[in-house]
C-alpha atoms as a PDB file:
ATOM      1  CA  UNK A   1    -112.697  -3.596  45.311  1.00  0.00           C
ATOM      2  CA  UNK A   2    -111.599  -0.384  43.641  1.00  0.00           C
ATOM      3  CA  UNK A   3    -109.407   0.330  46.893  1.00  0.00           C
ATOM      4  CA  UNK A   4    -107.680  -2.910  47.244  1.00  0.00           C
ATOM      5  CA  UNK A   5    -107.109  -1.948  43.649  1.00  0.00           C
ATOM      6  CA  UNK A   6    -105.596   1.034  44.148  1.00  0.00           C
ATOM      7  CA  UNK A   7    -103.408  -0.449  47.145  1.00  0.00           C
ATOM      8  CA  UNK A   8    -102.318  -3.098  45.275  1.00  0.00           C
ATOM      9  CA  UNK A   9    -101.315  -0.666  41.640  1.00  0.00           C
ATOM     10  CA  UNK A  10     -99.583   1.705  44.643  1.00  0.00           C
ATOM     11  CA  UNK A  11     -97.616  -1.035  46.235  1.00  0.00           C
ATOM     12  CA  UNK A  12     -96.305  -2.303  42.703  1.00  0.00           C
ATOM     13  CA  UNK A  13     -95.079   0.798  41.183  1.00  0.00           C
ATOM     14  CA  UNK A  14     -93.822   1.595  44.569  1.00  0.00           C
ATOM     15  CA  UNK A  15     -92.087  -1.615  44.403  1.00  0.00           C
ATOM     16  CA  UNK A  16     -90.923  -1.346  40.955  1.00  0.00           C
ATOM     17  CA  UNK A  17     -89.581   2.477  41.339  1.00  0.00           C
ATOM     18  CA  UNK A  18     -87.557   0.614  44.441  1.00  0.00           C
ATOM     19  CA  UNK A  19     -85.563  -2.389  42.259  1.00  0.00           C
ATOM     20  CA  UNK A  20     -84.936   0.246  39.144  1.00  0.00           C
ATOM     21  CA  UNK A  21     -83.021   2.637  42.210  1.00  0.00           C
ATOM     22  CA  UNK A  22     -81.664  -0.518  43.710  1.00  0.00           C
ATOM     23  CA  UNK A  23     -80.240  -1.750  40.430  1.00  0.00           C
ATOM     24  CA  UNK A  24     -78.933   1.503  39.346  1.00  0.00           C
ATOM     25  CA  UNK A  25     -77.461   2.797  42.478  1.00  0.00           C
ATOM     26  CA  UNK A  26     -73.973   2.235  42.932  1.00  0.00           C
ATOM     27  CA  UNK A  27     -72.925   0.810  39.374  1.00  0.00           C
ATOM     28  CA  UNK A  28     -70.312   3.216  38.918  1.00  0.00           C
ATOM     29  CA  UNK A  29     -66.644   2.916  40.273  1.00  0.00           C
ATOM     30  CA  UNK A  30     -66.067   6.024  42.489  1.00  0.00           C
ATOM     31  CA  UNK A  31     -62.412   6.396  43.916  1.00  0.00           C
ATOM     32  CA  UNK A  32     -61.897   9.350  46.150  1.00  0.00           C
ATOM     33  CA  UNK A  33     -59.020  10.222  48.623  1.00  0.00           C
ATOM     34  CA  UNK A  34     -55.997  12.659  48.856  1.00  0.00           C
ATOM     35  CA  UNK A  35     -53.339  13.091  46.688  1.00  0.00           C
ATOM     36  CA  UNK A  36     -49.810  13.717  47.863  1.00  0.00           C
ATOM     37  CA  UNK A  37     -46.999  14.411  45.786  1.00  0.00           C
ATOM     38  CA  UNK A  38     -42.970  13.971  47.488  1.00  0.00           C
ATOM     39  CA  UNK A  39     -44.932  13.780  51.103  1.00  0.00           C
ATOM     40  CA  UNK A  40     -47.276  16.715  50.879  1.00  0.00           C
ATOM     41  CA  UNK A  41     -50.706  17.964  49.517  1.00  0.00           C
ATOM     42  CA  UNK A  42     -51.081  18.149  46.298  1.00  0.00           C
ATOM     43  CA  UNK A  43     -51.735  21.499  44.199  1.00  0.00           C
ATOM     44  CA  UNK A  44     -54.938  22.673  42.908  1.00  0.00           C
ATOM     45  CA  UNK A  45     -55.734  21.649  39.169  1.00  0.00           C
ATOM     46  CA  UNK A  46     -53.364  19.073  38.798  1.00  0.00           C
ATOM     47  CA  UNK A  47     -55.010  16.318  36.065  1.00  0.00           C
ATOM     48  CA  UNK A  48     -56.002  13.483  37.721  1.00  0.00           C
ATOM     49  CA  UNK A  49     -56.799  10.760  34.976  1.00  0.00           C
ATOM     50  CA  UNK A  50     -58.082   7.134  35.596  1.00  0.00           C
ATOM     51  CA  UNK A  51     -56.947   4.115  32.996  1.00  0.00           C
ATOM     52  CA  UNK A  52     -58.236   0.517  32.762  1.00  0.00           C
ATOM     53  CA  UNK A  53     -55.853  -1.357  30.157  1.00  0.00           C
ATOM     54  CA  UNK A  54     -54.093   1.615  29.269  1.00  0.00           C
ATOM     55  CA  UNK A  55     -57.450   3.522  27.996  1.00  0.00           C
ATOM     56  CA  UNK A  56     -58.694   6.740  29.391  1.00  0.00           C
ATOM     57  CA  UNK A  57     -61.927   6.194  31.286  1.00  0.00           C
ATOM     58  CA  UNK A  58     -62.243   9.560  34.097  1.00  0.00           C
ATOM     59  CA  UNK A  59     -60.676  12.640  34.608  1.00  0.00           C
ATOM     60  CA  UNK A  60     -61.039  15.399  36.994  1.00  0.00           C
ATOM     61  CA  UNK A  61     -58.797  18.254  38.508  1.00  0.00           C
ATOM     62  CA  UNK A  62     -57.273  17.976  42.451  1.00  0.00           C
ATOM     63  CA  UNK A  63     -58.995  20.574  44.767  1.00  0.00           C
ATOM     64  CA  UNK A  64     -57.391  21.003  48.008  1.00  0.00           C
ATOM     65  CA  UNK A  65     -55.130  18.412  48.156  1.00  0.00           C
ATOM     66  CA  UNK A  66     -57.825  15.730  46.777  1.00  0.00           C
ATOM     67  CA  UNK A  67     -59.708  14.096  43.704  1.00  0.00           C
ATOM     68  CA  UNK A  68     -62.424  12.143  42.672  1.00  0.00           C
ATOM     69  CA  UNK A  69     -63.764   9.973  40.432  1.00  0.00           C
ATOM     70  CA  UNK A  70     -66.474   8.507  38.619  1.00  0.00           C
ATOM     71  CA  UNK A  71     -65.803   5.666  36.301  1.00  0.00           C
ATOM     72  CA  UNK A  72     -69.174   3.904  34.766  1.00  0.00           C
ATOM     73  CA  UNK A  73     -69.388   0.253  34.764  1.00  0.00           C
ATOM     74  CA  UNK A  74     -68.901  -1.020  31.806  1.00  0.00           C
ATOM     75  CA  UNK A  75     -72.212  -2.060  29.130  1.00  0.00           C
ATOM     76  CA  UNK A  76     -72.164  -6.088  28.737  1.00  0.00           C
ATOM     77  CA  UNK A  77     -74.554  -5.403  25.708  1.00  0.00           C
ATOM     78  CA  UNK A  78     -72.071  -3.419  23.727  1.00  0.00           C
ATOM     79  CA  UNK A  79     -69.470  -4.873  22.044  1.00  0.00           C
ATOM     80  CA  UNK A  80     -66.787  -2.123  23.040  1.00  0.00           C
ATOM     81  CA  UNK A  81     -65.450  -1.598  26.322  1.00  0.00           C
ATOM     82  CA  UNK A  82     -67.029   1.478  27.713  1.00  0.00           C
ATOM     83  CA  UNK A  83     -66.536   1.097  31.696  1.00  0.00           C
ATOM     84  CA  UNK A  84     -64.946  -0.862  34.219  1.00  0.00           C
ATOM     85  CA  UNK A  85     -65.618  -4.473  35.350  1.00  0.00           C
ATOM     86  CA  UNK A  86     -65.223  -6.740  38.274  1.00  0.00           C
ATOM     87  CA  UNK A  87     -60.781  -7.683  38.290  1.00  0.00           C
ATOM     88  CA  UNK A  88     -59.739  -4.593  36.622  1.00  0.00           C
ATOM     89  CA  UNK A  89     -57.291  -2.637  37.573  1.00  0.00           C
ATOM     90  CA  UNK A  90     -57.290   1.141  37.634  1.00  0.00           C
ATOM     91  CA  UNK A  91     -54.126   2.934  37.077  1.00  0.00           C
ATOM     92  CA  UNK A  92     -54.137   6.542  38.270  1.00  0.00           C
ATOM     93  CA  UNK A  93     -51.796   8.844  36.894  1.00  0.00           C
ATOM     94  CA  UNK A  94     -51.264  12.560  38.275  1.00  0.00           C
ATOM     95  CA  UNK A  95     -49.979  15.109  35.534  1.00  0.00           C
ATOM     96  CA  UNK A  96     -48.744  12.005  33.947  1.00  0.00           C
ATOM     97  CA  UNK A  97     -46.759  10.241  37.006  1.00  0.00           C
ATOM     98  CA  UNK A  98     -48.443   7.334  37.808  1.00  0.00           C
ATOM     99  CA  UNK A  99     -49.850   7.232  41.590  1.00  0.00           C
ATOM    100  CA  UNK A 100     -49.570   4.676  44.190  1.00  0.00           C
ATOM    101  CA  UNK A 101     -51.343   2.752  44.945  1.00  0.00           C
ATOM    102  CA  UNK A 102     -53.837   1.030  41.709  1.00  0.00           C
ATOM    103  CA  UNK A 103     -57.639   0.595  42.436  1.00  0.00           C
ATOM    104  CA  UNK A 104     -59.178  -2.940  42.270  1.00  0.00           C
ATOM    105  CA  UNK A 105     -62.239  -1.886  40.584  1.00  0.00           C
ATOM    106  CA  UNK A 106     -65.739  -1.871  42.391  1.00  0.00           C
ATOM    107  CA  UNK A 107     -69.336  -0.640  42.719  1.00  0.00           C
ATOM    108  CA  UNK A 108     -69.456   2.637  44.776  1.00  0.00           C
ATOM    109  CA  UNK A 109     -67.350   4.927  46.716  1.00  0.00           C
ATOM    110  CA  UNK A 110     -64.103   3.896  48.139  1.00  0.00           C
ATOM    111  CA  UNK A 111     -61.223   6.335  49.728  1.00  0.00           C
ATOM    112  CA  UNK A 112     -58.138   5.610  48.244  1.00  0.00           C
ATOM    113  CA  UNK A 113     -55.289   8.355  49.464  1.00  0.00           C
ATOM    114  CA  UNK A 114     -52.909   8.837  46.785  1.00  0.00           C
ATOM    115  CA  UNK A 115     -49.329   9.508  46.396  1.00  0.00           C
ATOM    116  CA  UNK A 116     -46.642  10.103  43.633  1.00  0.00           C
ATOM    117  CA  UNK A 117     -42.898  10.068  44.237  1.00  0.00           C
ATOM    118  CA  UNK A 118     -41.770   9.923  40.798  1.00  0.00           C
ATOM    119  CA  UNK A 119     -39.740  12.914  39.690  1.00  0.00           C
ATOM    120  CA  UNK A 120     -41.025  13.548  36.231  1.00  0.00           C
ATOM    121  CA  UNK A 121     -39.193  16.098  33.733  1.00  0.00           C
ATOM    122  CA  UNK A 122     -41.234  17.065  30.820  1.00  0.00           C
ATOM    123  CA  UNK A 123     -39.424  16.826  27.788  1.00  0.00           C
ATOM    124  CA  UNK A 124     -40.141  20.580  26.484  1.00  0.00           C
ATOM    125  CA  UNK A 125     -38.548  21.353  30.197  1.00  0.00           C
ATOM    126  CA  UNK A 126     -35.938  18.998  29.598  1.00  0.00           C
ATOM    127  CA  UNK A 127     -34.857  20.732  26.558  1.00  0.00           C
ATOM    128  CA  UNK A 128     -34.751  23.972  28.126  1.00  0.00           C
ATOM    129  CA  UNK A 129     -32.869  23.137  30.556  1.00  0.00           C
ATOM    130  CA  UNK A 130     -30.031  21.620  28.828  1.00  0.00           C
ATOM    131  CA  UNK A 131     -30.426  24.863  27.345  1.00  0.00           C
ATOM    132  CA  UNK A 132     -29.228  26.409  29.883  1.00  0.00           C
ATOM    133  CA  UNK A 133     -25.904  24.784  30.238  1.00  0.00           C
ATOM    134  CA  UNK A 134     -24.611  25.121  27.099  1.00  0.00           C
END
């Protein structure tokens, strides 16, 4: 008795320790990939930034000519939006110049190679430059 007990108490925290993984793994929207800026690798520490409705919701830095991700999914029990949810869209933006192409939000990894082709003067730069021509 005691050691159809013990199998039985085993196989149900086993089994419960199993669903909590299952339900927690792969919640999060991960987007990973290469970034390319005018058609070649992008530098190192460039701001990589990821925005759902025009708010902030990831950041990291560009290593080696790539980035990634992790964006949580967003907490139905909370009034505010905190994550993403199924039929957003993710807008990436590179030092501020919005990449190509958007991420349909999703549980788990997915590659997405990035690019930027948008020539994009800072205004502080701007101002020195006209600087220079006067």
């Amino acid at each position: 008795m005691k050691i159809r007990f013990g199998i039985a108490l085993f196989t149900l925290i086993i089994s419960a320790a199993a669903f909590a993984q299952v339900d927690l793994l792969g919640t999060a929207c991960e987007p990973y990939g290469s970034v390319s800026i005018h058609n070649e690798p992008a530098a190192d520490n460039l701001l990589v930034v990821a925005y759902i409705n025009g708010v902030e919701f990831a950041r990291c830095l560009t290593l080696g000519g790539q980035y990634q991700l992790y964006i949580p999914k967003d907490n139905q029990d909370t009034p505010e939006k905190d994550g993403w949810n199924y039929g957003d869209i993710i807008i990436i933006k590179i030092n501020g110049n919005q990449a190509n192409p958007s991420v349909a939000a999703s549980p788990g990894r997915s590659r997405v190679d990035l690019s930027v082709n948008t020539l994009s003067v800072r205004l502080d730069t701007w101002g020195k430059i006209k600087a220079l021509f006067r």
